[in-house]
PDB file of N, CA and C in Angstrom:
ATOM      1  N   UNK A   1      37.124 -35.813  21.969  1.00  0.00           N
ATOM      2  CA  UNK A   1      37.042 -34.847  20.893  1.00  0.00           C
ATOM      3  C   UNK A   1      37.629 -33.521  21.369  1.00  0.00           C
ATOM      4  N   UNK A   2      38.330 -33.315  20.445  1.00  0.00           N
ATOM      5  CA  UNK A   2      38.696 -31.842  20.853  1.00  0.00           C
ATOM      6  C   UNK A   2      37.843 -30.190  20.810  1.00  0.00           C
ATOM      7  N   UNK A   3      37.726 -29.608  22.054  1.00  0.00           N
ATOM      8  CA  UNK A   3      36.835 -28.698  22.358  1.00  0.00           C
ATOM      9  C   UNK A   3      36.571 -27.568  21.212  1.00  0.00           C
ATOM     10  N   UNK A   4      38.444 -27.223  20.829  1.00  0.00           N
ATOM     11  CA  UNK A   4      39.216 -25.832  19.784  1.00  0.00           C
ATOM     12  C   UNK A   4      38.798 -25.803  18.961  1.00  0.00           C
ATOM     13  N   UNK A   5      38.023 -26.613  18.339  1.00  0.00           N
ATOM     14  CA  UNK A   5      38.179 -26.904  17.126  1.00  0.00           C
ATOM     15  C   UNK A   5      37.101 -26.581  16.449  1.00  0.00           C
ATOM     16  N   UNK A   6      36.919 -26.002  15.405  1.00  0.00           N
ATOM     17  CA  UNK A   6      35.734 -24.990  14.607  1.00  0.00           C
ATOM     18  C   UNK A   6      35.446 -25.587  13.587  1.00  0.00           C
ATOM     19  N   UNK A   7      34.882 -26.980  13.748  1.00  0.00           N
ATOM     20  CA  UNK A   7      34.308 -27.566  12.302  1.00  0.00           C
ATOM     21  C   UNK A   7      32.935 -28.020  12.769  1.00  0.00           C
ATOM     22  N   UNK A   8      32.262 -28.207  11.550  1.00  0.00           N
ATOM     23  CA  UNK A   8      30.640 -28.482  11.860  1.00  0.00           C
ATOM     24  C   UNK A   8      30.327 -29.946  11.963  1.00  0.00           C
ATOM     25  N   UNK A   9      28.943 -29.974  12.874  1.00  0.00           N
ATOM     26  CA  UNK A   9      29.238 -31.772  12.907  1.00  0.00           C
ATOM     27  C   UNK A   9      29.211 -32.593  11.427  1.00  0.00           C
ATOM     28  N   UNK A  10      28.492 -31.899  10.345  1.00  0.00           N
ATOM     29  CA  UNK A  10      28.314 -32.302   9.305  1.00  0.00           C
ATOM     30  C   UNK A  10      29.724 -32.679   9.025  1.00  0.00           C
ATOM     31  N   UNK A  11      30.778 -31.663   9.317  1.00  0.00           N
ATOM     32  CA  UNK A  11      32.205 -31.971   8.170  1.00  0.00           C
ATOM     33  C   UNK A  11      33.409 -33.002   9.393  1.00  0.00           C
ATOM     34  N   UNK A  12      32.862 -32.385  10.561  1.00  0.00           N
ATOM     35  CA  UNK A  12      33.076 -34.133  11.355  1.00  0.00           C
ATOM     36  C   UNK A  12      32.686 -35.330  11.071  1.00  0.00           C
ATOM     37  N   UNK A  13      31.649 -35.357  10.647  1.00  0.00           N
ATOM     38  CA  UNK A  13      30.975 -36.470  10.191  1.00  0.00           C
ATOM     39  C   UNK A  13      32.076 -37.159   8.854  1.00  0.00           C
ATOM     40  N   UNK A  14      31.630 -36.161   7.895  1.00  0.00           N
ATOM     41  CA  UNK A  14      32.639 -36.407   6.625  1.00  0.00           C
ATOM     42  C   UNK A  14      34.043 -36.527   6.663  1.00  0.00           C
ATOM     43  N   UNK A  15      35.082 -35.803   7.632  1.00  0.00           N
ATOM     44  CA  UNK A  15      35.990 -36.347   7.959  1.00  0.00           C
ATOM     45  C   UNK A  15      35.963 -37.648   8.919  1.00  0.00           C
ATOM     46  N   UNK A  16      35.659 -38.269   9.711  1.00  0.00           N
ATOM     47  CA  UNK A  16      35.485 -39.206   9.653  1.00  0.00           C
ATOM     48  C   UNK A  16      35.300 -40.347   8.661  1.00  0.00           C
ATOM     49  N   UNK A  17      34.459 -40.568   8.161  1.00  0.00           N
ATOM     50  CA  UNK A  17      34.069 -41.275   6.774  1.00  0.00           C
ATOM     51  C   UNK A  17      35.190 -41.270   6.119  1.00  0.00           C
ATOM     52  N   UNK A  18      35.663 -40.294   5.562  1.00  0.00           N
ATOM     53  CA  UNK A  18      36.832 -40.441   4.691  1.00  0.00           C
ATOM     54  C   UNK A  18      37.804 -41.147   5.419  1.00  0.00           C
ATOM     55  N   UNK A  19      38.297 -40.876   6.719  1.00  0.00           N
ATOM     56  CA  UNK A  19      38.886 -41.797   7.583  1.00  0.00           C
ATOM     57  C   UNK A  19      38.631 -43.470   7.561  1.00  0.00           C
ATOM     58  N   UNK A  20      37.570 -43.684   7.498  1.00  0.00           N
ATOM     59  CA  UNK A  20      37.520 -45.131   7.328  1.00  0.00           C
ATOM     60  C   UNK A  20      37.596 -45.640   6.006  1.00  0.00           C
ATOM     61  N   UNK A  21      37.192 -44.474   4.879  1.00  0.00           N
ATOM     62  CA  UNK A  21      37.330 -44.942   3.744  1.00  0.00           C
ATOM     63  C   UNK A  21      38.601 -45.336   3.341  1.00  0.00           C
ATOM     64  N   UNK A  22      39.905 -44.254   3.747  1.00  0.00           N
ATOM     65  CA  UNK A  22      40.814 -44.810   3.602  1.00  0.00           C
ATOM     66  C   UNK A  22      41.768 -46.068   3.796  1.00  0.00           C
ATOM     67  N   UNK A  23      40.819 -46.215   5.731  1.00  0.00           N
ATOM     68  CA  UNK A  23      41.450 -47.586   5.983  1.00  0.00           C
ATOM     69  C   UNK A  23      41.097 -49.053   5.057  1.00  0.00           C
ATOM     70  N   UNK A  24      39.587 -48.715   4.881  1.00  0.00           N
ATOM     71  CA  UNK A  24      39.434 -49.600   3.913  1.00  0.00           C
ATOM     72  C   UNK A  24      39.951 -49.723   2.350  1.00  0.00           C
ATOM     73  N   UNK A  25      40.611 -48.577   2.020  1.00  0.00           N
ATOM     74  CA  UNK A  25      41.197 -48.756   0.924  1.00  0.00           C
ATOM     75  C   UNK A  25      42.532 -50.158   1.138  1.00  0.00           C
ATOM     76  N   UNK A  26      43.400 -49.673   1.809  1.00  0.00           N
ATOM     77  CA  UNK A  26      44.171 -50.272   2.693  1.00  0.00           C
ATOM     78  C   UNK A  26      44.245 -52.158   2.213  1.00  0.00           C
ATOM     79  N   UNK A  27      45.514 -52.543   1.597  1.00  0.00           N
ATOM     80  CA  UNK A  27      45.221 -53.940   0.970  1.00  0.00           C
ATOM     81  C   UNK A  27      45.973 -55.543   2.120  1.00  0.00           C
ATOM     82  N   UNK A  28      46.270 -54.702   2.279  1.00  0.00           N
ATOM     83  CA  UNK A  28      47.618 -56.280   3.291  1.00  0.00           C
ATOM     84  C   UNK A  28      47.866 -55.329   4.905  1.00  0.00           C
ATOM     85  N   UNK A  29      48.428 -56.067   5.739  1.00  0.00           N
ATOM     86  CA  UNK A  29      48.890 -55.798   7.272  1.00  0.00           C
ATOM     87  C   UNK A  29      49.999 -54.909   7.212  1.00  0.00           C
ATOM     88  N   UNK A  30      50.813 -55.022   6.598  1.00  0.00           N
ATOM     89  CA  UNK A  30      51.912 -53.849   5.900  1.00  0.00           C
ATOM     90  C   UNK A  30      51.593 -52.574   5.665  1.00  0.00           C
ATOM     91  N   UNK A  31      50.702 -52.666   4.798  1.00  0.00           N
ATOM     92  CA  UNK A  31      50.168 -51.021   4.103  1.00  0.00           C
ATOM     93  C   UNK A  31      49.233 -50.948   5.929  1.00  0.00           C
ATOM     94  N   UNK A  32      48.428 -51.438   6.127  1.00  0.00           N
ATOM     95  CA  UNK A  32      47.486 -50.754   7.706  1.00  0.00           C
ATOM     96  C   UNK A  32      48.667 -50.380   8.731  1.00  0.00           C
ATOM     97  N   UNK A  33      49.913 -51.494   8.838  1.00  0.00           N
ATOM     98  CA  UNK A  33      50.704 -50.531   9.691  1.00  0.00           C
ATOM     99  C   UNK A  33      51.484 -49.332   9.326  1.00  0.00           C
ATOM    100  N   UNK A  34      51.807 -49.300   8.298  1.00  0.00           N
ATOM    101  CA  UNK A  34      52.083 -48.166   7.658  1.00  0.00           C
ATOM    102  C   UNK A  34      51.469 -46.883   7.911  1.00  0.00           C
ATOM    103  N   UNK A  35      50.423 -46.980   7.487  1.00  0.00           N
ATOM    104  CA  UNK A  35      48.787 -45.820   7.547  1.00  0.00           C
ATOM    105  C   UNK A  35      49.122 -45.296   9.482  1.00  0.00           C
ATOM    106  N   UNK A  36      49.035 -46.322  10.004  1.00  0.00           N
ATOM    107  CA  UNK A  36      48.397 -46.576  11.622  1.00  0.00           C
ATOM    108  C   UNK A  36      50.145 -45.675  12.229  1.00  0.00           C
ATOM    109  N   UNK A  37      50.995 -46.017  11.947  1.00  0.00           N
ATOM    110  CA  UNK A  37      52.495 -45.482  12.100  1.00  0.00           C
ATOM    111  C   UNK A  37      52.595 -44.474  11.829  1.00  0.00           C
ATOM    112  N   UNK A  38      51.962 -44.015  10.963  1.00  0.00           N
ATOM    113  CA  UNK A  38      51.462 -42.595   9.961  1.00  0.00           C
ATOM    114  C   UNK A  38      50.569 -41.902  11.043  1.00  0.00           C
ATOM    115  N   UNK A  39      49.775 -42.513  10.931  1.00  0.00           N
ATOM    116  CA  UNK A  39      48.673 -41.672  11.139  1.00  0.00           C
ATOM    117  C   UNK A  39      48.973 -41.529  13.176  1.00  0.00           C
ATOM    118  N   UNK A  40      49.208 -42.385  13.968  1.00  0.00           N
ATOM    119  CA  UNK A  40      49.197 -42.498  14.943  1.00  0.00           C
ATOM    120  C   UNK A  40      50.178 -41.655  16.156  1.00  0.00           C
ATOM    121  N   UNK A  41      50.574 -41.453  16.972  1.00  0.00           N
ATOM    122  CA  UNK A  41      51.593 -41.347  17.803  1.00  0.00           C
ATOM    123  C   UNK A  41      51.641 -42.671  18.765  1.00  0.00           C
ATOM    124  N   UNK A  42      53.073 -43.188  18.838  1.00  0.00           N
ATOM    125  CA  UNK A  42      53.697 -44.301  19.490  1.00  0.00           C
ATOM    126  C   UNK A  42      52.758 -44.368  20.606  1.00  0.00           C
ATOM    127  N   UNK A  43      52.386 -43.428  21.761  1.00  0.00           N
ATOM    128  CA  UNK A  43      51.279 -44.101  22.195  1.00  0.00           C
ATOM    129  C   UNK A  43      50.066 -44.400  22.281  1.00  0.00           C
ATOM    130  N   UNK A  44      49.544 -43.507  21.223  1.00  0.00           N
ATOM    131  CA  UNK A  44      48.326 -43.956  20.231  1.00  0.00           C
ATOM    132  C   UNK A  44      48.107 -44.994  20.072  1.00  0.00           C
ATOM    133  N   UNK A  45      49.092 -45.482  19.897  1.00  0.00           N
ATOM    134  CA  UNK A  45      49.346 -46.668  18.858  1.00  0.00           C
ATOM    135  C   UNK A  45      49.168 -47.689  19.712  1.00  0.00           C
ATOM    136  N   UNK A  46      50.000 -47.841  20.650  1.00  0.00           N
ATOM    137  CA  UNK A  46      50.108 -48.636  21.859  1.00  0.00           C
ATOM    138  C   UNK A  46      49.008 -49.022  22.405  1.00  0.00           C
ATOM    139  N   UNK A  47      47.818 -47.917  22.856  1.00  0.00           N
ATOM    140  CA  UNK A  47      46.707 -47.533  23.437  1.00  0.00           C
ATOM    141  C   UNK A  47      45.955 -48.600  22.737  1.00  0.00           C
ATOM    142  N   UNK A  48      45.778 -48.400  21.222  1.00  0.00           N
ATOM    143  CA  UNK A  48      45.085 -48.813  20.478  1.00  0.00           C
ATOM    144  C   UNK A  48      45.172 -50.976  20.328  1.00  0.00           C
ATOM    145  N   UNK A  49      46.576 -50.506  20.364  1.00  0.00           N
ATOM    146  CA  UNK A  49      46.920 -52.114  20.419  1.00  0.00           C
ATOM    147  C   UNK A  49      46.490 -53.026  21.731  1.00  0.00           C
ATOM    148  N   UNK A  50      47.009 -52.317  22.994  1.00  0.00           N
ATOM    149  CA  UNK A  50      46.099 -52.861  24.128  1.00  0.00           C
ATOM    150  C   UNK A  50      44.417 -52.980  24.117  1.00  0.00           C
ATOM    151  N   UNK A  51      44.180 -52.165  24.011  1.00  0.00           N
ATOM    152  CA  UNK A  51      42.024 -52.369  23.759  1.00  0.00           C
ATOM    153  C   UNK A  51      42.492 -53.545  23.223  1.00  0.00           C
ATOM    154  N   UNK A  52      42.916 -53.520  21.782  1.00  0.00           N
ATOM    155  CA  UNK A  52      42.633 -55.147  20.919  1.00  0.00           C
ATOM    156  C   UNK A  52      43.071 -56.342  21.564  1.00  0.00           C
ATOM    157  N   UNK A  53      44.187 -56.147  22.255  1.00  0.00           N
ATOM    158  CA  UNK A  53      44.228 -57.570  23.136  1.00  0.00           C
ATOM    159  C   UNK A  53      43.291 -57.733  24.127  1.00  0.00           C
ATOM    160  N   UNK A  54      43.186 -56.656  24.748  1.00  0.00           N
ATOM    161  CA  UNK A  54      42.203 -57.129  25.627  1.00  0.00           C
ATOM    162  C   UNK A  54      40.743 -57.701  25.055  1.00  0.00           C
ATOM    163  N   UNK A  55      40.149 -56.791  24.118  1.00  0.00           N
ATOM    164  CA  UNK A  55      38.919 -57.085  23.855  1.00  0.00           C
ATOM    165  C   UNK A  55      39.025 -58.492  23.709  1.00  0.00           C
ATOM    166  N   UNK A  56      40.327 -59.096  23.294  1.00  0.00           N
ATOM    167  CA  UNK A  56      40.408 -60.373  22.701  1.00  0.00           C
ATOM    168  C   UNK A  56      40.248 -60.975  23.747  1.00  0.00           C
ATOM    169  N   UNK A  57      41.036 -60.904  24.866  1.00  0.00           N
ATOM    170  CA  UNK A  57      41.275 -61.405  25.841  1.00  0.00           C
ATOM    171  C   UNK A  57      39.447 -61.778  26.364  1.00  0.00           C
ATOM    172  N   UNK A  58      39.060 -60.482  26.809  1.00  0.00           N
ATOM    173  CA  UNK A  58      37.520 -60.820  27.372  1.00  0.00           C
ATOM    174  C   UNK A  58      36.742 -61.704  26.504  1.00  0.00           C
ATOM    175  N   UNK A  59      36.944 -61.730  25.225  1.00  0.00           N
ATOM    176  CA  UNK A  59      35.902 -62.276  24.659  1.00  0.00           C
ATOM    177  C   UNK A  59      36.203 -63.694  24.564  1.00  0.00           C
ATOM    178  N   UNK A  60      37.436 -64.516  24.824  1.00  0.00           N
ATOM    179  CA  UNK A  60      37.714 -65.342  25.182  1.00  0.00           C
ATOM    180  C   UNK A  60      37.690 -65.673  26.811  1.00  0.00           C
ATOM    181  N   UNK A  61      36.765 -64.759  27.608  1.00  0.00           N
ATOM    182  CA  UNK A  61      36.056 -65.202  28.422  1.00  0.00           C
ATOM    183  C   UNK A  61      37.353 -65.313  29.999  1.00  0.00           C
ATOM    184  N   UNK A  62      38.877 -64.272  29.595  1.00  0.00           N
ATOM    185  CA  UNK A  62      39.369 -64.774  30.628  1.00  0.00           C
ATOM    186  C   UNK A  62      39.249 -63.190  31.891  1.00  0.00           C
ATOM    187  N   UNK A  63      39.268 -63.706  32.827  1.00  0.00           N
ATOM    188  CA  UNK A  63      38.784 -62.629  34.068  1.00  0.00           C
ATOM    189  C   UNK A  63      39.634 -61.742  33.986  1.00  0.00           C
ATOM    190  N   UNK A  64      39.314 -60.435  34.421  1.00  0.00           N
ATOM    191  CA  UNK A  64      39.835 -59.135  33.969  1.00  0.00           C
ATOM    192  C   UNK A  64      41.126 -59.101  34.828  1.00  0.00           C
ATOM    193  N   UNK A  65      41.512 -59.687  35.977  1.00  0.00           N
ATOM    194  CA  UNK A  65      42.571 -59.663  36.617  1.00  0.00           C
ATOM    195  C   UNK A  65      44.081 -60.243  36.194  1.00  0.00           C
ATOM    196  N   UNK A  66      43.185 -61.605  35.709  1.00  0.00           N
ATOM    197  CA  UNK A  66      44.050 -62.470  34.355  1.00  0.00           C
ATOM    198  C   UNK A  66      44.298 -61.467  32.947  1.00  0.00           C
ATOM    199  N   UNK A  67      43.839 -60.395  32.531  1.00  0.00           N
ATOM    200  CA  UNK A  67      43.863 -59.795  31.692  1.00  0.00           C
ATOM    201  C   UNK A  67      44.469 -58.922  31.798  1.00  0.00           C
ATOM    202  N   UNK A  68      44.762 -58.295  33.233  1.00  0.00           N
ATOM    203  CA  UNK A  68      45.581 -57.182  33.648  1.00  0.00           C
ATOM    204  C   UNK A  68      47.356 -57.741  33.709  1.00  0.00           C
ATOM    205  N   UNK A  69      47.073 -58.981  34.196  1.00  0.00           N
ATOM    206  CA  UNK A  69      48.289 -59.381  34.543  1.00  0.00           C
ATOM    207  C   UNK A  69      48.957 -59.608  33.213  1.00  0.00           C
ATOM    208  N   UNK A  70      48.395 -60.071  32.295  1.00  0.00           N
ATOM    209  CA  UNK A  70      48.801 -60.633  30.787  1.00  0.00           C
ATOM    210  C   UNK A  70      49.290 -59.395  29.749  1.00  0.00           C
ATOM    211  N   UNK A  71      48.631 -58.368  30.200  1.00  0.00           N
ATOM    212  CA  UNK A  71      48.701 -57.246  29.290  1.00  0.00           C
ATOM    213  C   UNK A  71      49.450 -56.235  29.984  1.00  0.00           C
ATOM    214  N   UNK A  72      49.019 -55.732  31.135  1.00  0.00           N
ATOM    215  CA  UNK A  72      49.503 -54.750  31.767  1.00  0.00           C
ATOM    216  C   UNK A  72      48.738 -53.309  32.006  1.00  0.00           C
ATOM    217  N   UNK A  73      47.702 -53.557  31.374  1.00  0.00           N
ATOM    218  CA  UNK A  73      46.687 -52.768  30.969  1.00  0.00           C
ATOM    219  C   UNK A  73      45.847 -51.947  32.293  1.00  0.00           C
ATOM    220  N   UNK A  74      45.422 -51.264  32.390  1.00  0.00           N
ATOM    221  CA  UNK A  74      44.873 -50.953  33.710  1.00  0.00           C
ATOM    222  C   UNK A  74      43.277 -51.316  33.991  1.00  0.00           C
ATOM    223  N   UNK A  75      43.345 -51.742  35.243  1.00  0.00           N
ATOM    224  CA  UNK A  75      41.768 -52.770  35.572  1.00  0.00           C
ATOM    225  C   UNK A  75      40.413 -51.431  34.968  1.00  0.00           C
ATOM    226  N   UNK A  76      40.985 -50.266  34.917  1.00  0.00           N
ATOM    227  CA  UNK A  76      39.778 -49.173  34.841  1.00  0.00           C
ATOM    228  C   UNK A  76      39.962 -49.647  32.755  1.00  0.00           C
ATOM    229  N   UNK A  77      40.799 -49.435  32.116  1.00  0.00           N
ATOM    230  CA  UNK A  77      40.437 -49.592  30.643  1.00  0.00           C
ATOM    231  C   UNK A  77      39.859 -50.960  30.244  1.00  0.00           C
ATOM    232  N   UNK A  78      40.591 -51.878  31.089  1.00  0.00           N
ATOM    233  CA  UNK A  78      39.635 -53.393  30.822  1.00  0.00           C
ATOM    234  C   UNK A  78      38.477 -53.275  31.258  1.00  0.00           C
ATOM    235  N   UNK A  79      37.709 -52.496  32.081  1.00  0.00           N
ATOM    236  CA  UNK A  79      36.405 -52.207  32.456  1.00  0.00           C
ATOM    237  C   UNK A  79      35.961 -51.192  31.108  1.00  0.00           C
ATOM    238  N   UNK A  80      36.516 -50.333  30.299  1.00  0.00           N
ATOM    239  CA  UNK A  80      36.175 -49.598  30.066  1.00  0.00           C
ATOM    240  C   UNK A  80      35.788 -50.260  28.386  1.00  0.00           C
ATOM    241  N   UNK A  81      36.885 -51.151  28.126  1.00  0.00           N
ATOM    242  CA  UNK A  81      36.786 -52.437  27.255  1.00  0.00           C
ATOM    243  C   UNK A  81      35.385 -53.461  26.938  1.00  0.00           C
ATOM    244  N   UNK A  82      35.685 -53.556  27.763  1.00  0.00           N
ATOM    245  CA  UNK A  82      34.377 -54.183  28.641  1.00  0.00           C
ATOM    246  C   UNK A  82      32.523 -53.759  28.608  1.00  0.00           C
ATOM    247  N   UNK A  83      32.818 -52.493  28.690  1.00  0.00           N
ATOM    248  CA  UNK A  83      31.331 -52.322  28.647  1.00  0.00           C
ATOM    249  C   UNK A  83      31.578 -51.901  27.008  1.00  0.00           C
ATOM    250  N   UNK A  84      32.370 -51.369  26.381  1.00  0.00           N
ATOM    251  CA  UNK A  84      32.037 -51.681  24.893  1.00  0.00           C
ATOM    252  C   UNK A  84      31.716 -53.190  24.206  1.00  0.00           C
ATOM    253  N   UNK A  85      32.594 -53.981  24.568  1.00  0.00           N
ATOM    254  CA  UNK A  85      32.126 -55.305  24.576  1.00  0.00           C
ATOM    255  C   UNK A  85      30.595 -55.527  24.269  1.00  0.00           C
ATOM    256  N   UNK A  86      29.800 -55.150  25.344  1.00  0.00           N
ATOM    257  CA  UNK A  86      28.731 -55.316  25.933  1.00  0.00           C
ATOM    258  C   UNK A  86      27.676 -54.529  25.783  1.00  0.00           C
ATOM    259  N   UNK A  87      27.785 -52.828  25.631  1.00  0.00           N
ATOM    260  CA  UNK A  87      26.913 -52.161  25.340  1.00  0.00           C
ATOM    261  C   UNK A  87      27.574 -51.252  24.470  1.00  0.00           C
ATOM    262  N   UNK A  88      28.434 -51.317  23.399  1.00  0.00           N
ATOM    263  CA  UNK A  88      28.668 -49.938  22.372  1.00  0.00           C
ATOM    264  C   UNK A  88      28.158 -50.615  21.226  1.00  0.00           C
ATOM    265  N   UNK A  89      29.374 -50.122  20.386  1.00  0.00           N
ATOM    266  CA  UNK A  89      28.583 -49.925  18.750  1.00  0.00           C
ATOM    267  C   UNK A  89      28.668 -51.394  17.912  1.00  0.00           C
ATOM    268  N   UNK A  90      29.297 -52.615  18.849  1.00  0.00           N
ATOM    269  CA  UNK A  90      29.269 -53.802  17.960  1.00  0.00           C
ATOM    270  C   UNK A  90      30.705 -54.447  16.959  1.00  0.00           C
ATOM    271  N   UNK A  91      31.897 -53.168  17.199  1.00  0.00           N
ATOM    272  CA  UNK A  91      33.169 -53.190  16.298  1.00  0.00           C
ATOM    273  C   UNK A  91      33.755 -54.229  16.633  1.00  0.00           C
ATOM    274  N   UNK A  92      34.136 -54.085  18.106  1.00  0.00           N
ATOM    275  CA  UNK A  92      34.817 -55.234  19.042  1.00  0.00           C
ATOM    276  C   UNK A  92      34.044 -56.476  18.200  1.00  0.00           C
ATOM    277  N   UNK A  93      33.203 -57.002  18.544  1.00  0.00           N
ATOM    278  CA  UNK A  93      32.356 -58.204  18.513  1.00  0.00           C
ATOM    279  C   UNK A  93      32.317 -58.293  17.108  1.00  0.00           C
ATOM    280  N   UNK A  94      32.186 -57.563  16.097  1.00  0.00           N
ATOM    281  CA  UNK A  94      32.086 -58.000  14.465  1.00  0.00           C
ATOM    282  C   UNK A  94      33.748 -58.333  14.211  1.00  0.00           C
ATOM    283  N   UNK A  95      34.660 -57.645  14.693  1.00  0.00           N
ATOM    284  CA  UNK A  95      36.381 -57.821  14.250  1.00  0.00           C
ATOM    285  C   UNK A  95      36.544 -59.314  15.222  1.00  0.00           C
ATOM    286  N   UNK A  96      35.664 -59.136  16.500  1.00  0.00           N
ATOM    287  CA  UNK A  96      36.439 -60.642  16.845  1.00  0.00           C
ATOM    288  C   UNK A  96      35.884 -62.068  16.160  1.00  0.00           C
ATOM    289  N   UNK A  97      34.593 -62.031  15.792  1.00  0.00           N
ATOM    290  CA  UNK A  97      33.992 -62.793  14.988  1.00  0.00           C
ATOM    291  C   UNK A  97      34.643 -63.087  13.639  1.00  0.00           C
ATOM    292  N   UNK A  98      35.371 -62.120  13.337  1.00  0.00           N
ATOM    293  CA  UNK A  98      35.875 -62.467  11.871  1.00  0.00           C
ATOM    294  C   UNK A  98      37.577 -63.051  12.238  1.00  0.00           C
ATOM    295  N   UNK A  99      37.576 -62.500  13.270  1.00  0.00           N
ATOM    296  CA  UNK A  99      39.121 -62.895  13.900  1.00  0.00           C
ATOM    297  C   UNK A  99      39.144 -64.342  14.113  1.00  0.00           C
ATOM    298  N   UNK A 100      37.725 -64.730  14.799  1.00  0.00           N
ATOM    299  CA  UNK A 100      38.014 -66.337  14.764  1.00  0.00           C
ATOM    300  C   UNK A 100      37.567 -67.031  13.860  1.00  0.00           C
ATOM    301  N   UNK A 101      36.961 -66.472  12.753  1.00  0.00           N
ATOM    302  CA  UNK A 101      36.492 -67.506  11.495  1.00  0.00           C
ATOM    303  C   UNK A 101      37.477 -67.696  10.390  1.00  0.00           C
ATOM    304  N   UNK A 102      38.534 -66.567  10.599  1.00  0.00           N
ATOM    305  CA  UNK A 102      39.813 -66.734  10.269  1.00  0.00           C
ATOM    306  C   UNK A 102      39.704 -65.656   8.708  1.00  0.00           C
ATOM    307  N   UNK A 103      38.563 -64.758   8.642  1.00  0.00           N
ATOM    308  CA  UNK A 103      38.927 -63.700   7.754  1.00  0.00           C
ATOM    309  C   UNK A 103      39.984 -62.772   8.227  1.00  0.00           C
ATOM    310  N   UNK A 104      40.226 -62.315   6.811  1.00  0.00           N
ATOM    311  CA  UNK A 104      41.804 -61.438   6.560  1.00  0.00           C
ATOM    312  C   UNK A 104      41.030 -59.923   6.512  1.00  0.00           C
TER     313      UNK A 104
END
């Protein structure tokens, strides 16, 4: 989070929200890369795309070294992957669950 910045947690809060509201507006893989291209910088973007392989990667259970080598990713973010996995907010684990039941 950025330190500069003079908004209240309340309207953090609400910007946020609207943030997801939008993604969920969002209808096909087209329009989200669009938004994400938009909204992102190239290595934002990148950043963002590695976590998702990896998370994928771990949760298919393959060792973080095998995961480094596959991705390129650094052994400290696959750790860092990792304990979200395991102890954060549940995103990883609800998107990969739907990833393998084969929702869109």
């Amino acid at each position: 989070m950025k330190a500069h910045r003079q908004v209240s947690p309340r309207q953090e809060a609400l910007n946020e929200r609207a943030l997801y509201q939008a993604i969920l507006s969002l209808r096909s893989p087209e329009e989200l890369q669009a938004f994400f291209r938009d909204l992102c910088t190239p290595a934002e973007l990148q950043a963002l795309t590695d976590r998702w392989a990896v998370a994928v990667k771990l949760q298919d259970r393959i060792p973080y070294r095998e995961v480094q080598r596959e991705t390129g990713v650094s052994v400290t973010t696959i750790g860092r992957v990792a304990r979200y996995l395991n102890a954060g907010h549940g995103g990883y684990s609800i998107a990969a669950a739907r990833r393998a039941a084969g929702h869109r």
